[in-house]
C-alpha atoms as a PDB file:
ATOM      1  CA  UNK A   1       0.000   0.000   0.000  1.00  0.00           C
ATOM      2  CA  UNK A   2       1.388   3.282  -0.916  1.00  0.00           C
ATOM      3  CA  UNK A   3       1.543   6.574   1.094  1.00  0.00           C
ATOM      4  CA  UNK A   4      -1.567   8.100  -0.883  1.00  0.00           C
ATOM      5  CA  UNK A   5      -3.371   5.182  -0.424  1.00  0.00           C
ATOM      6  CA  UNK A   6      -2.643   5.284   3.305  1.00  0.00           C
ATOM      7  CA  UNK A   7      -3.360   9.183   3.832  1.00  0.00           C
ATOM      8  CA  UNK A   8      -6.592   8.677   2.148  1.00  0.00           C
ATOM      9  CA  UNK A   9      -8.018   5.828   4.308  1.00  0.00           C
ATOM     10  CA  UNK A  10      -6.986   7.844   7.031  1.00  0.00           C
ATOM     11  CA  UNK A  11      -8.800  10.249   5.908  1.00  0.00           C
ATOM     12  CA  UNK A  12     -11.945   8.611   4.871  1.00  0.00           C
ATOM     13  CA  UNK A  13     -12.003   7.206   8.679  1.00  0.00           C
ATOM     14  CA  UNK A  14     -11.311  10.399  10.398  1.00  0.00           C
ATOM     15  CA  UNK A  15     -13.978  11.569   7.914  1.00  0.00           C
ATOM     16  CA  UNK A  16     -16.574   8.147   8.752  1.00  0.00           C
ATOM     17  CA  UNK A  17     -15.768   8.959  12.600  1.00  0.00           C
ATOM     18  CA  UNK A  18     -17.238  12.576  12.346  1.00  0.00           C
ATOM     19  CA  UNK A  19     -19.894  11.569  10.695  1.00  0.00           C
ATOM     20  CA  UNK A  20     -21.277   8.926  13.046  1.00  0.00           C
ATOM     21  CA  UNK A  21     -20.844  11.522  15.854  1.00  0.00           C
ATOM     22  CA  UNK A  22     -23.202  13.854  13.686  1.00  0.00           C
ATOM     23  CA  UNK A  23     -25.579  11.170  12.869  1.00  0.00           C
ATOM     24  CA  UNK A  24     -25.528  10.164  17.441  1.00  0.00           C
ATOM     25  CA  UNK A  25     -25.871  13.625  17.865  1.00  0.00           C
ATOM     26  CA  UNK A  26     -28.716  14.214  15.413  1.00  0.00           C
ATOM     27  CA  UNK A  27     -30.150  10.879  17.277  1.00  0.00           C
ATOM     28  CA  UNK A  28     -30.565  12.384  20.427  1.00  0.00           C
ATOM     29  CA  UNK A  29     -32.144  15.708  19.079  1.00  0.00           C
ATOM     30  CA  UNK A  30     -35.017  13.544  17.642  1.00  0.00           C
ATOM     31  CA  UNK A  31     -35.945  11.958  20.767  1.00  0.00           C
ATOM     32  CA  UNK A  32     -35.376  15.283  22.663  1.00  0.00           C
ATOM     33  CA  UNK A  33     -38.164  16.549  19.699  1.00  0.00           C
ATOM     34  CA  UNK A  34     -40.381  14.145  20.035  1.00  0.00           C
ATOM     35  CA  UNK A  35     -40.294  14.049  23.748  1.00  0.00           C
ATOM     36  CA  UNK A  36     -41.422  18.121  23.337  1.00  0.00           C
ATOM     37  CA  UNK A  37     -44.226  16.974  20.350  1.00  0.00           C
ATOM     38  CA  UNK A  38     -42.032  19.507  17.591  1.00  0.00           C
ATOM     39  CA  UNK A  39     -42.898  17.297  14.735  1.00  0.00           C
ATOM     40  CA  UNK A  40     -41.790  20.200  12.553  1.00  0.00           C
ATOM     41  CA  UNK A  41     -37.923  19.836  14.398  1.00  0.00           C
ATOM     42  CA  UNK A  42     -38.450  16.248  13.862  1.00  0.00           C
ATOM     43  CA  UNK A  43     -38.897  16.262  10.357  1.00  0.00           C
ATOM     44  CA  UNK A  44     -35.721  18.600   9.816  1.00  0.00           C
ATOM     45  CA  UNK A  45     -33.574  16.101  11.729  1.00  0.00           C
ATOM     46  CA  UNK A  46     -35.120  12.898  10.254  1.00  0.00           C
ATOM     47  CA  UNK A  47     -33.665  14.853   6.542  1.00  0.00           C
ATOM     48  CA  UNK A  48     -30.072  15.774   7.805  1.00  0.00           C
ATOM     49  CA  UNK A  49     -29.899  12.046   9.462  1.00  0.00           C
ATOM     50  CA  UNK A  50     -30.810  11.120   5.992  1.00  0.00           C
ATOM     51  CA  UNK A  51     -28.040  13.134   4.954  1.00  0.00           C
ATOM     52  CA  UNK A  52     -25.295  12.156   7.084  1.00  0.00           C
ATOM     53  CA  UNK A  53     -26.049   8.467   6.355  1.00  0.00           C
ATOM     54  CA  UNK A  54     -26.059   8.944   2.252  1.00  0.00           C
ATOM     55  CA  UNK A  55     -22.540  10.851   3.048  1.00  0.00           C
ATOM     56  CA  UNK A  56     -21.589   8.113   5.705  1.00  0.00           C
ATOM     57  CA  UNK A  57     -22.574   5.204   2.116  1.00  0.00           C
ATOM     58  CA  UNK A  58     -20.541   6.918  -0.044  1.00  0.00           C
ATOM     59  CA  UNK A  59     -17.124   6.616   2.295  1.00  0.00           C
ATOM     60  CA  UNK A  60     -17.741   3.036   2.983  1.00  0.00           C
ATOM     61  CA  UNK A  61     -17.621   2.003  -0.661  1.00  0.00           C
END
């Protein structure tokens, strides 16, 4: 495996790791938004958790 090839899976895991942090962090908004009946909050986070997992597909392949 070369250098490149190295740095960039590096990358793409630093990159992965963020991601999944967004996506537990997005998590916990929802069920703090449905515990306070904001369906309209809900519905924003359910779209960027959408998001974050299309972005989260495209580094795993």
């Amino acid at each position: 495996m070369t250098y490149s090839q190295i740095s960039r899976n590096s990358g793409n895991s630093s990159d992965m790791f963020y991601l999944e942090q967004q996506m537990k962090a997005v998590k916990k908004e929802m069920k703090r938004a449905e515990a306070a009946g904001l369906q309209e909050l809900q519905d924003q986070l359910s779209h960027r958790l959408a998001e974050l997992e299309a972005e989260l597909d495209k580094l795993e392949d």
